[in-house]
N, C-alpha and C. Protein backbone atom coordinates (compact mmCIF):
# COMPACT_ATOMS: atom_id res chain seq x y z
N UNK A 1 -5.75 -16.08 -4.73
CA UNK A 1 -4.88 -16.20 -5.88
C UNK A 1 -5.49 -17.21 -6.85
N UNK A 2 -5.89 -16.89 -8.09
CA UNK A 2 -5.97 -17.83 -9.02
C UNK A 2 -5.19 -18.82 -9.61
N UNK A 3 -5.54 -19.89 -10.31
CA UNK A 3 -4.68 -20.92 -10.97
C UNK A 3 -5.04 -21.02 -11.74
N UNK A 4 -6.04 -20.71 -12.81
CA UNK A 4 -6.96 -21.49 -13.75
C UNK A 4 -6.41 -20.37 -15.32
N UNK A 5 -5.44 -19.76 -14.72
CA UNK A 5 -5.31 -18.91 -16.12
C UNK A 5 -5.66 -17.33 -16.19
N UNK A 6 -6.70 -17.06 -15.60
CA UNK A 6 -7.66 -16.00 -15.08
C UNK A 6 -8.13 -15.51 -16.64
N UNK A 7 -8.46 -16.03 -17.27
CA UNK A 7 -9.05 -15.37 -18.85
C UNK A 7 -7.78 -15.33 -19.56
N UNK A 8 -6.61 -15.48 -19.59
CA UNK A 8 -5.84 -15.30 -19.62
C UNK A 8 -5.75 -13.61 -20.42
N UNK A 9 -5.14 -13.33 -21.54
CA UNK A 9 -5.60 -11.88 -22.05
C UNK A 9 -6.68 -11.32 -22.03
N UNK A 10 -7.60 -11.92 -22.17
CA UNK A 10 -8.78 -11.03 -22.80
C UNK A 10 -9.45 -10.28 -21.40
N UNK A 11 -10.17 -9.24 -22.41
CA UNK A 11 -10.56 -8.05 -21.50
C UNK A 11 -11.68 -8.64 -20.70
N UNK A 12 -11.97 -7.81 -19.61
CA UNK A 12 -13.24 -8.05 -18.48
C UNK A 12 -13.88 -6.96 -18.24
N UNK A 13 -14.21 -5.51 -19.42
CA UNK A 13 -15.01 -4.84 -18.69
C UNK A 13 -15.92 -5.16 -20.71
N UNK A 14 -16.83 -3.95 -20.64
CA UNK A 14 -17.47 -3.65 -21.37
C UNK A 14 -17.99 -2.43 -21.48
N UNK A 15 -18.35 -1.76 -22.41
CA UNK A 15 -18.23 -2.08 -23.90
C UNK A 15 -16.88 -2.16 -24.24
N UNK A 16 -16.45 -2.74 -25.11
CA UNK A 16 -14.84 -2.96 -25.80
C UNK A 16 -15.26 -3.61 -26.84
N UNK A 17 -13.44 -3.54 -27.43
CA UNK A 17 -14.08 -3.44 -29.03
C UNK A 17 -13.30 -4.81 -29.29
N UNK A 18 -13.02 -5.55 -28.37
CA UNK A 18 -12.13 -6.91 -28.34
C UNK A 18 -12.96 -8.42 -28.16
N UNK A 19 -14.47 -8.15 -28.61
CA UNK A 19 -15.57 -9.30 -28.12
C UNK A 19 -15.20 -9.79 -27.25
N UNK A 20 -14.98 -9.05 -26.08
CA UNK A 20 -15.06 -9.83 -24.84
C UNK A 20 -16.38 -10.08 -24.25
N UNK A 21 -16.20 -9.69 -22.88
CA UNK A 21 -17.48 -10.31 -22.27
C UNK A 21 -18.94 -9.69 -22.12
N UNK A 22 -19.21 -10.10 -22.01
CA UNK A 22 -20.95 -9.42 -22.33
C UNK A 22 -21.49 -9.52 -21.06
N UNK A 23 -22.95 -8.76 -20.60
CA UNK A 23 -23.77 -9.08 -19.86
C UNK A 23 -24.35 -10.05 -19.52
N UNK A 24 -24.46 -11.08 -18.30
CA UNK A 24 -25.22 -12.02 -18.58
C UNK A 24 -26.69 -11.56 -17.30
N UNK A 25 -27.78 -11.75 -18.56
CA UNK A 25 -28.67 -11.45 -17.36
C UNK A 25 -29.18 -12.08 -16.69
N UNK A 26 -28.80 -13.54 -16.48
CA UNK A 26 -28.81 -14.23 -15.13
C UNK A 26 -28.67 -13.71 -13.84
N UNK A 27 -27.80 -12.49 -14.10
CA UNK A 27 -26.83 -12.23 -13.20
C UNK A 27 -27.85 -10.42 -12.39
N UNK A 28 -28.85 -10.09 -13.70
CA UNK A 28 -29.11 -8.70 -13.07
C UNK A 28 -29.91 -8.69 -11.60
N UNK A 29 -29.31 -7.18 -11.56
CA UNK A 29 -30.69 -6.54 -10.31
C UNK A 29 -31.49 -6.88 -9.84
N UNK A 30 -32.45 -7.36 -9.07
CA UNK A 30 -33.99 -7.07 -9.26
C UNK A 30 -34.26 -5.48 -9.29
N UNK A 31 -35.40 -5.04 -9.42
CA UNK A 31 -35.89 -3.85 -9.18
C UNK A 31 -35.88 -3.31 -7.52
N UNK A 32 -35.94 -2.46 -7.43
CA UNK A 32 -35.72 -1.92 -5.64
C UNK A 32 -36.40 -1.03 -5.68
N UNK A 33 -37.66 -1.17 -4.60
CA UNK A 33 -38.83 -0.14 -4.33
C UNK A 33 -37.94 0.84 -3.25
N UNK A 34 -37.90 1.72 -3.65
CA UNK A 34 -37.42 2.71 -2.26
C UNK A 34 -38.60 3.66 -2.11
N UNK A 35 -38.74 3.92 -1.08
CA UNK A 35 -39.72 5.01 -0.78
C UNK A 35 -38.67 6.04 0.53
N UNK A 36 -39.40 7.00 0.56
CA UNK A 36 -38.47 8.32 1.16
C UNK A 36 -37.28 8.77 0.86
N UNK A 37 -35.92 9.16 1.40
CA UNK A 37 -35.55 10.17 0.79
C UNK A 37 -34.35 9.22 0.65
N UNK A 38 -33.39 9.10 -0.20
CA UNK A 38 -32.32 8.78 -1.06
C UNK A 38 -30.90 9.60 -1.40
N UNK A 39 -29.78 9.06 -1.15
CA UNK A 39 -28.80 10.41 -1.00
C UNK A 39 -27.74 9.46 -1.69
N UNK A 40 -26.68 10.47 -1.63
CA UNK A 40 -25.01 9.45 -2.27
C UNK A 40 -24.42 9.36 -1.12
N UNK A 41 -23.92 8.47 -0.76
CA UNK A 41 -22.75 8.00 0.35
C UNK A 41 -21.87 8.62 -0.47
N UNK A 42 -20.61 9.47 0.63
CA UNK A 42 -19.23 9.95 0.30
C UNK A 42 -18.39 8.93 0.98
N UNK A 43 -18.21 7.83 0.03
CA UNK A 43 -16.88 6.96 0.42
C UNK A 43 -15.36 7.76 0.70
N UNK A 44 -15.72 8.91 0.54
CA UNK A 44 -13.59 9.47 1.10
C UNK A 44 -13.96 10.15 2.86
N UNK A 45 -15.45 9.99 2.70
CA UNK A 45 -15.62 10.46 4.14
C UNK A 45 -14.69 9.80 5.18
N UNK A 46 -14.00 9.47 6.13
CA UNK A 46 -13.53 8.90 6.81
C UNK A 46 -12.18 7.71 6.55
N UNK A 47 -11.98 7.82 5.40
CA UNK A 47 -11.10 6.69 4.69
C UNK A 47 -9.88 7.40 4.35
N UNK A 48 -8.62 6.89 4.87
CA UNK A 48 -7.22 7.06 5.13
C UNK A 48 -6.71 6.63 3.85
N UNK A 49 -6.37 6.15 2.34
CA UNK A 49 -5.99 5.43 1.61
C UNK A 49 -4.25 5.31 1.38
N UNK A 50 -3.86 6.28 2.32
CA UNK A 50 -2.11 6.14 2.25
C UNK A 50 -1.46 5.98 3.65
N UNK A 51 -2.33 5.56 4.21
CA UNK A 51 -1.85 5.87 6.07
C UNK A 51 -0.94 4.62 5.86
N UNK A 52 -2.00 3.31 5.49
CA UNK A 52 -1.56 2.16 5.79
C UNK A 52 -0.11 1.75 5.00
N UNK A 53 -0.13 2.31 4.07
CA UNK A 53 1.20 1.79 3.29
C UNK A 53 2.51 2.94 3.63
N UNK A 54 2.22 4.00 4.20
CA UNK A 54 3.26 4.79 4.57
C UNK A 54 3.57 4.30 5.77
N UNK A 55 2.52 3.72 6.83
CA UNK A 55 3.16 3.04 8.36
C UNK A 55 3.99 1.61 8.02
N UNK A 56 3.29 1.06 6.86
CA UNK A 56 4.59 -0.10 6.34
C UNK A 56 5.99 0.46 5.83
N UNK A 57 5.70 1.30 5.23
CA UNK A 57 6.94 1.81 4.45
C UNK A 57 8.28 2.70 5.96
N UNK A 58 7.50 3.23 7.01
CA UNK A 58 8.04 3.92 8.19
C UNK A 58 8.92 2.46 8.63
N UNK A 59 8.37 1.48 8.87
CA UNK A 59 8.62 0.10 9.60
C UNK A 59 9.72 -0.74 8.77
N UNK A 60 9.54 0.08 7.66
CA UNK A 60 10.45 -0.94 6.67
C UNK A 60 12.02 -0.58 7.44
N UNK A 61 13.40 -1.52 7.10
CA UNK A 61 14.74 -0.66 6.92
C UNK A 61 15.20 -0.18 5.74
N UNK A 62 16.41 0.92 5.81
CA UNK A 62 16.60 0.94 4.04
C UNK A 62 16.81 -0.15 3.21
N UNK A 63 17.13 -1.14 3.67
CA UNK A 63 17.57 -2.05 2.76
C UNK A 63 16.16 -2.68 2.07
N UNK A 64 14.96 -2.99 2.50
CA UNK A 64 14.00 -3.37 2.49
C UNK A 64 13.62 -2.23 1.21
N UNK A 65 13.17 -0.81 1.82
CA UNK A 65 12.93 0.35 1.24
C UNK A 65 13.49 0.18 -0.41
N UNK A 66 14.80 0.24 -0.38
CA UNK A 66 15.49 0.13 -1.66
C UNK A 66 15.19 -1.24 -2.34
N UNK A 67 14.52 -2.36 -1.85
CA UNK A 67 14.48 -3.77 -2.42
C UNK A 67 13.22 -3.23 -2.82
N UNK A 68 12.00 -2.38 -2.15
CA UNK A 68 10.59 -2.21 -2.72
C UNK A 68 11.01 -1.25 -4.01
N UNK A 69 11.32 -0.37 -4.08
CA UNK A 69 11.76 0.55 -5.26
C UNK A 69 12.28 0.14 -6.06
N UNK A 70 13.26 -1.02 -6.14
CA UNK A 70 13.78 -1.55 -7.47
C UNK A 70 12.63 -2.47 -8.00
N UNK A 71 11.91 -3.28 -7.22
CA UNK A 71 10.56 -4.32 -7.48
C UNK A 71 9.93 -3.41 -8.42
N UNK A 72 9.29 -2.44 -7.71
CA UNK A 72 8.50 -1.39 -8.24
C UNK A 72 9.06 -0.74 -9.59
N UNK A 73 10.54 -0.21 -9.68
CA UNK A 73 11.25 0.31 -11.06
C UNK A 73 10.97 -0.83 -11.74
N UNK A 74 11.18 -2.35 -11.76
CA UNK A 74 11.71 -3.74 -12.79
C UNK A 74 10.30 -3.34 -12.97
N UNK A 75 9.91 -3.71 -12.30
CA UNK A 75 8.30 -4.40 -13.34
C UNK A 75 7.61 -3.34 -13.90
N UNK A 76 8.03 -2.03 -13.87
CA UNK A 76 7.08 -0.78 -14.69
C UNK A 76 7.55 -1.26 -16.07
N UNK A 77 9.11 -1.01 -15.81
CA UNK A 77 10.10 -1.20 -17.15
C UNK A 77 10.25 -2.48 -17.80
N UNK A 78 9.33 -3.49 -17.17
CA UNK A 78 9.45 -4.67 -17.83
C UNK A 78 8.28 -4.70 -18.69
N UNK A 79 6.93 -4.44 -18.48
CA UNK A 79 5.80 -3.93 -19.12
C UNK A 79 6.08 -2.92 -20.20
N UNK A 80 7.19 -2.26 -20.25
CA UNK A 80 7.00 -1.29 -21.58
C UNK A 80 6.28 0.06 -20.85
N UNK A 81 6.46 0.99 -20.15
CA UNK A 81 5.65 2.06 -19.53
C UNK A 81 6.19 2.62 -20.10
């Protein structure tokens, strides 16, 4: 958890049209010699992404259940969605 503000508004990706943050190339790559053969990893290979929050949500009681759904309704509708 941060304290420091976290940028406070301003954006963190790039390109944007809000002069935010830029590249710093302190920060790049080096170059990477690969030799032989090279492929894409399928990250959904083996990865569950709703197991874990539906076995919380099974464990919950209703009362809990209905306290996550109103959390979840306030703060959409407090943002303006």
């Amino acid at each position: 958890m941060r304290f420091d503000g976290n940028y406070g508004g301003t954006v963190n990706y790039q390109p944007n049209s809000f002069d935010g943050s830029l590249d710093n190339i302190q920060y790049k790559e080096s170059p990477l010699c690969i030799s032989g053969d090279v492929d894409r990893y399928d990250h959904r290979v083996g990865n569950n992404d709703y197991a874990q929050a539906g076995n919380l949500c099974r464990l919950m009681s209703a009362e809990q259940k209905t306290q996550l759904i109103d959390n979840i309704y306030c703060t959409r509708y407090e943002v303006g969605a």
